[in-house]
Protein backbone atom coordinates (compact mmCIF):
# COMPACT_ATOMS: atom_id res chain seq x y z
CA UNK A 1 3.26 -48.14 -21.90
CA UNK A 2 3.00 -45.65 -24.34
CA UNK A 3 1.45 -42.07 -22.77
CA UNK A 4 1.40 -40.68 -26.39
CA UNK A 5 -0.35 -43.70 -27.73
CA UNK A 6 -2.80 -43.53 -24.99
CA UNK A 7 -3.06 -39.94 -25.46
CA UNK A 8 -3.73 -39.57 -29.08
CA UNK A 9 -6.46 -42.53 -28.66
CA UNK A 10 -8.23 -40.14 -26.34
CA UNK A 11 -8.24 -37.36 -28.56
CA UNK A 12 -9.58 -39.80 -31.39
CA UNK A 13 -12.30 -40.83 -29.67
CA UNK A 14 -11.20 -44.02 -30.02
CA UNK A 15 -11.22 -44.72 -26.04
CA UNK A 16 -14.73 -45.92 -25.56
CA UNK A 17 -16.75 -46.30 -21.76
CA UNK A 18 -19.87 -48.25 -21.35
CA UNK A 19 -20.69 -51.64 -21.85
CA UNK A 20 -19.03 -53.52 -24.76
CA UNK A 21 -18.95 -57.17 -26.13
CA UNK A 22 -15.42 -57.19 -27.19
CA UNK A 23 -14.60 -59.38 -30.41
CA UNK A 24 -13.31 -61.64 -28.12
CA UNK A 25 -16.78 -62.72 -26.76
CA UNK A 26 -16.19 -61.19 -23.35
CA UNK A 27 -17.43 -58.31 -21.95
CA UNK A 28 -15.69 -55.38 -20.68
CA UNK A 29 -16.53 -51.45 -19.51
CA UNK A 30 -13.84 -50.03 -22.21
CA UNK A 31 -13.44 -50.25 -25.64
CA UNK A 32 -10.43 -49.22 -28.08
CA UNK A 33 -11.77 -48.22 -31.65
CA UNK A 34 -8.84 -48.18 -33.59
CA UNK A 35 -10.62 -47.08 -36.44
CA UNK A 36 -11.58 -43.70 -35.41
CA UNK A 37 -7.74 -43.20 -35.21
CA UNK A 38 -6.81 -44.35 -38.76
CA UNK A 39 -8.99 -41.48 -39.36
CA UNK A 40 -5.86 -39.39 -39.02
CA UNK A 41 -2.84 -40.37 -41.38
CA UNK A 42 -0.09 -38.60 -39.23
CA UNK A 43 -1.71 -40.40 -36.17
CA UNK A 44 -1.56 -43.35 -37.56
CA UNK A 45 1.97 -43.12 -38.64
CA UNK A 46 2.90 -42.18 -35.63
CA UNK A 47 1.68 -44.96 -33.35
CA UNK A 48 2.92 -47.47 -36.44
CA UNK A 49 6.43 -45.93 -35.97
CA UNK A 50 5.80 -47.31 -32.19
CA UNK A 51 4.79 -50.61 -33.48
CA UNK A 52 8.15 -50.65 -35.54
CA UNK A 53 10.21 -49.32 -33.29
CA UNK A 54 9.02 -52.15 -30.89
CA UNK A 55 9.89 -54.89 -33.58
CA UNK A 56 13.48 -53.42 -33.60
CA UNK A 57 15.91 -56.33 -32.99
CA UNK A 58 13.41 -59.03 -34.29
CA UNK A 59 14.96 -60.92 -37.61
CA UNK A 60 11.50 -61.07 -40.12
CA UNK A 61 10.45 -60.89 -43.60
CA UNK A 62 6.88 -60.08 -43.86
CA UNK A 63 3.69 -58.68 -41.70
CA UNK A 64 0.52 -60.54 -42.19
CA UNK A 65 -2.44 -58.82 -40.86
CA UNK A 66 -5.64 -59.86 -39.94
CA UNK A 67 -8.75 -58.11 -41.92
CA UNK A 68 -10.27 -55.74 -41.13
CA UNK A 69 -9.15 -53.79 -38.53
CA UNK A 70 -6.02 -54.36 -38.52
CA UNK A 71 -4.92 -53.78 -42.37
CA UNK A 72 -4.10 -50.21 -42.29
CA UNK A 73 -2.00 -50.62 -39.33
CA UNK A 74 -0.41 -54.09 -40.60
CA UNK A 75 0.37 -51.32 -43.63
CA UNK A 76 1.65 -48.66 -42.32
CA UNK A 77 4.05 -50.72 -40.25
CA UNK A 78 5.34 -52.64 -42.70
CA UNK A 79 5.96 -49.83 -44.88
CA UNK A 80 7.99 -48.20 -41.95
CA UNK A 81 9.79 -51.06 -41.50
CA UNK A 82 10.17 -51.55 -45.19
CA UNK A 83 9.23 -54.66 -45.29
CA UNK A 84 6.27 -56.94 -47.23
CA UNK A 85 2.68 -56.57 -46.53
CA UNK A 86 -0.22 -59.26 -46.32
CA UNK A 87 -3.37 -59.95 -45.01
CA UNK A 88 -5.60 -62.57 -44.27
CA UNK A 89 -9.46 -61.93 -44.44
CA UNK A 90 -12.44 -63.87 -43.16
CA UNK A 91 -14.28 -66.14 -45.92
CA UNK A 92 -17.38 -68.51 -44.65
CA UNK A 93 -16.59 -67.65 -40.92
CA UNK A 94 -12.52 -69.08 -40.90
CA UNK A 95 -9.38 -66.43 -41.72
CA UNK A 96 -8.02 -67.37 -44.74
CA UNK A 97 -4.89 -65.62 -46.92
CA UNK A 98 -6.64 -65.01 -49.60
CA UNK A 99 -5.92 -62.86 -53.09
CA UNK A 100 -2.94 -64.88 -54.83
CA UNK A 101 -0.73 -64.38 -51.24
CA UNK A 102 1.72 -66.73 -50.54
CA UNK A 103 4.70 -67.33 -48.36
CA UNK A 104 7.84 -69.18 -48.34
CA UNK A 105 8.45 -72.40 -46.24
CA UNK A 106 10.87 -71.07 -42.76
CA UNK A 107 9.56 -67.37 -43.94
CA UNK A 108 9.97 -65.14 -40.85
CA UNK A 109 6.89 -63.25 -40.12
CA UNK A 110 5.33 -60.25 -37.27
CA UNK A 111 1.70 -60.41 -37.24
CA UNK A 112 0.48 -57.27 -36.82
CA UNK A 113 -3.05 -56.58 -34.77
CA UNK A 114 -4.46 -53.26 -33.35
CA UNK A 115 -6.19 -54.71 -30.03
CA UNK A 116 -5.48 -58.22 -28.36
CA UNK A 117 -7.63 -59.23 -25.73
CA UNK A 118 -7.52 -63.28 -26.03
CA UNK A 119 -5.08 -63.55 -29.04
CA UNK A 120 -7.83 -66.11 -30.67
CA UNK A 121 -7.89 -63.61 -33.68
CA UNK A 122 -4.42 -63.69 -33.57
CA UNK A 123 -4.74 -67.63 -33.37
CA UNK A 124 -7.00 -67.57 -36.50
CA UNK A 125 -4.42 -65.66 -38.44
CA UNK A 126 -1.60 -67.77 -37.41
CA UNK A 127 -3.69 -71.15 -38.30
CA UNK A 128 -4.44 -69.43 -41.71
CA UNK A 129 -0.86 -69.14 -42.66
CA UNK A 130 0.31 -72.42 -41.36
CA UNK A 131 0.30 -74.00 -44.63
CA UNK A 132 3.09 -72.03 -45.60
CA UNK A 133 5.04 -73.19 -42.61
CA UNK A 134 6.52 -69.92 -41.83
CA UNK A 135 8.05 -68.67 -38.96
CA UNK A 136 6.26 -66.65 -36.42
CA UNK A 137 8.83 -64.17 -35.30
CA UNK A 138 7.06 -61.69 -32.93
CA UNK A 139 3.37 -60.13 -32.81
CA UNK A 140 3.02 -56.59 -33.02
CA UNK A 141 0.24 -54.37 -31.95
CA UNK A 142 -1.44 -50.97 -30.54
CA UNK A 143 -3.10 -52.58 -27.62
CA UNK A 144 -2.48 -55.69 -25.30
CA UNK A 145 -4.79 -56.39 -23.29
CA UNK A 146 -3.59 -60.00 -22.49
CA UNK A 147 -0.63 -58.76 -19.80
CA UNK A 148 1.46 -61.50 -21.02
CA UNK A 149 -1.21 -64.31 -20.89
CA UNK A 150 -0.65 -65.56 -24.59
CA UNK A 151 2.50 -66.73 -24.54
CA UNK A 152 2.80 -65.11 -27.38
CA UNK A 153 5.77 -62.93 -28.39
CA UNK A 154 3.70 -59.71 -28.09
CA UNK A 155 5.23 -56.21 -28.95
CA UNK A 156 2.65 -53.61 -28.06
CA UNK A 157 2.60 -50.15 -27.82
CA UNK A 158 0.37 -50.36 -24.79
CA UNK A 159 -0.58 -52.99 -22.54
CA UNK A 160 -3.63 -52.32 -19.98
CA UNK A 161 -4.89 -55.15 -18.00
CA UNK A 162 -8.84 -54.44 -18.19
CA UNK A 163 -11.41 -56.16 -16.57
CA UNK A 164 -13.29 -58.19 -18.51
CA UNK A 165 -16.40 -60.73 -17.79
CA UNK A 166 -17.79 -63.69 -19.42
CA UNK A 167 -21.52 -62.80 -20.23
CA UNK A 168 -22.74 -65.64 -17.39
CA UNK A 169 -20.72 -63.22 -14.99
CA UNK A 170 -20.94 -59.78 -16.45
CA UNK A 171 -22.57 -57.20 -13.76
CA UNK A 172 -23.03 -54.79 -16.49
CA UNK A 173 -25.63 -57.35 -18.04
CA UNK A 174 -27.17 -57.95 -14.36
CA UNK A 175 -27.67 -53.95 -13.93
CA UNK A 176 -29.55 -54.21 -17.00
CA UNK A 177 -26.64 -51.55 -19.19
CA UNK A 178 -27.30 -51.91 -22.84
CA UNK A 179 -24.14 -53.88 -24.27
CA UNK A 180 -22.76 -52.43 -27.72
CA UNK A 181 -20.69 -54.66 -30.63
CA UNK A 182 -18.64 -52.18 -31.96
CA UNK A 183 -15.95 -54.58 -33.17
CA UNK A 184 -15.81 -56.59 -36.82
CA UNK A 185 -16.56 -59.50 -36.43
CA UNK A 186 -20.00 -61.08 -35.79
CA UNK A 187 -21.01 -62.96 -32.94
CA UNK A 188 -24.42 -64.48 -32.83
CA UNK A 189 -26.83 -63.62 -29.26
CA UNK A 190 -25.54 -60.05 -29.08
CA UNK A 191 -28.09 -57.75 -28.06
């Protein structure tokens, strides 16, 4: 685990307490708003030098990021890692690469995500490449919050196993805490 990741996500505000539905579905008492760090260039560069430094030793072509929070850091990596840069963006609800992007057949590709919880955006962004029939060399990211649950190759600056709760479960709903969506993608019932 990175301390200096950790540490310049505090001083971004971009550690959030309370009561959260994460873009995962599930609820959870903390929240990690990349955004507010992409705020700050050298900050950003920074913790995508982590990213790439964690992707050292992996053989791959290409990043593919998933839209939207995850582009600038997708970017950033792959430029430190001097390597190509696409994303794939949500159209009608389902992740799609999009813009005249294409990959090669057996092309070896990191996808690069700033918070994993579940991995099903992850999931989304692998089924909207598949076409292609690349090669999924390694997932790279800021936060993991799956502690290894994926199966996924995951290459993370920091892993944290939170607590999380499905909303049937979540005691933060029972005490009656107002729940906040700060994520980007839309999920229907959220108060």
């Amino acid at each position: 685990m990175s301390n200096e990741a950790l540490e310049l996500l505090k001083r971004t505000e971009g550690v959030l307490k309370g009561h959260f539905c994460l873009t995962s579905g599930l609820h959870s008492d903390i929240y990690f708003q990349c955004a507010k760090l992409y705020q700050y260039p050298e900050y950003t560069e920074k913790i995508a030098g982590l990213i790439a430094q964690s992707l050292k030793g992996i053989e791959f072509d290409t990043i593919v990021s998933p839209a939207i929070g995850a582009v600038i850091i997708g970017y950033e990596t792959a430029k430190q890692c001097r390597k190509r840069n696409l994303f794939v963006e949500r159209k009608d609800g389902v992740m799609q690469l999009r813009r005249g992007y294409s990959l090669k057949k057996g092309e070896r590709v990191v996808i690069v995500e700033d918070v994993i919880t579940t991995a099903k955006t992850i999931n989304e962004t692998i089924e909207a490449i598949s076409r292609f029939e690349p090669e999924i060399a390694a997932v790279g990211c800021i936060v993991d919050r799956t502690c290894g649950k994926t199966g996924l190759n995951i290459k993370s600056v920091l892993q944290i196993e939170p607590i999380t709760y499905t909303p049937d479960k979540c005691p933060l709903c029972a005490a009656g805490i107002p729940i906040i969506k700060p994520g980007s993608r839309e999920e229907k019932n959220v108060i």
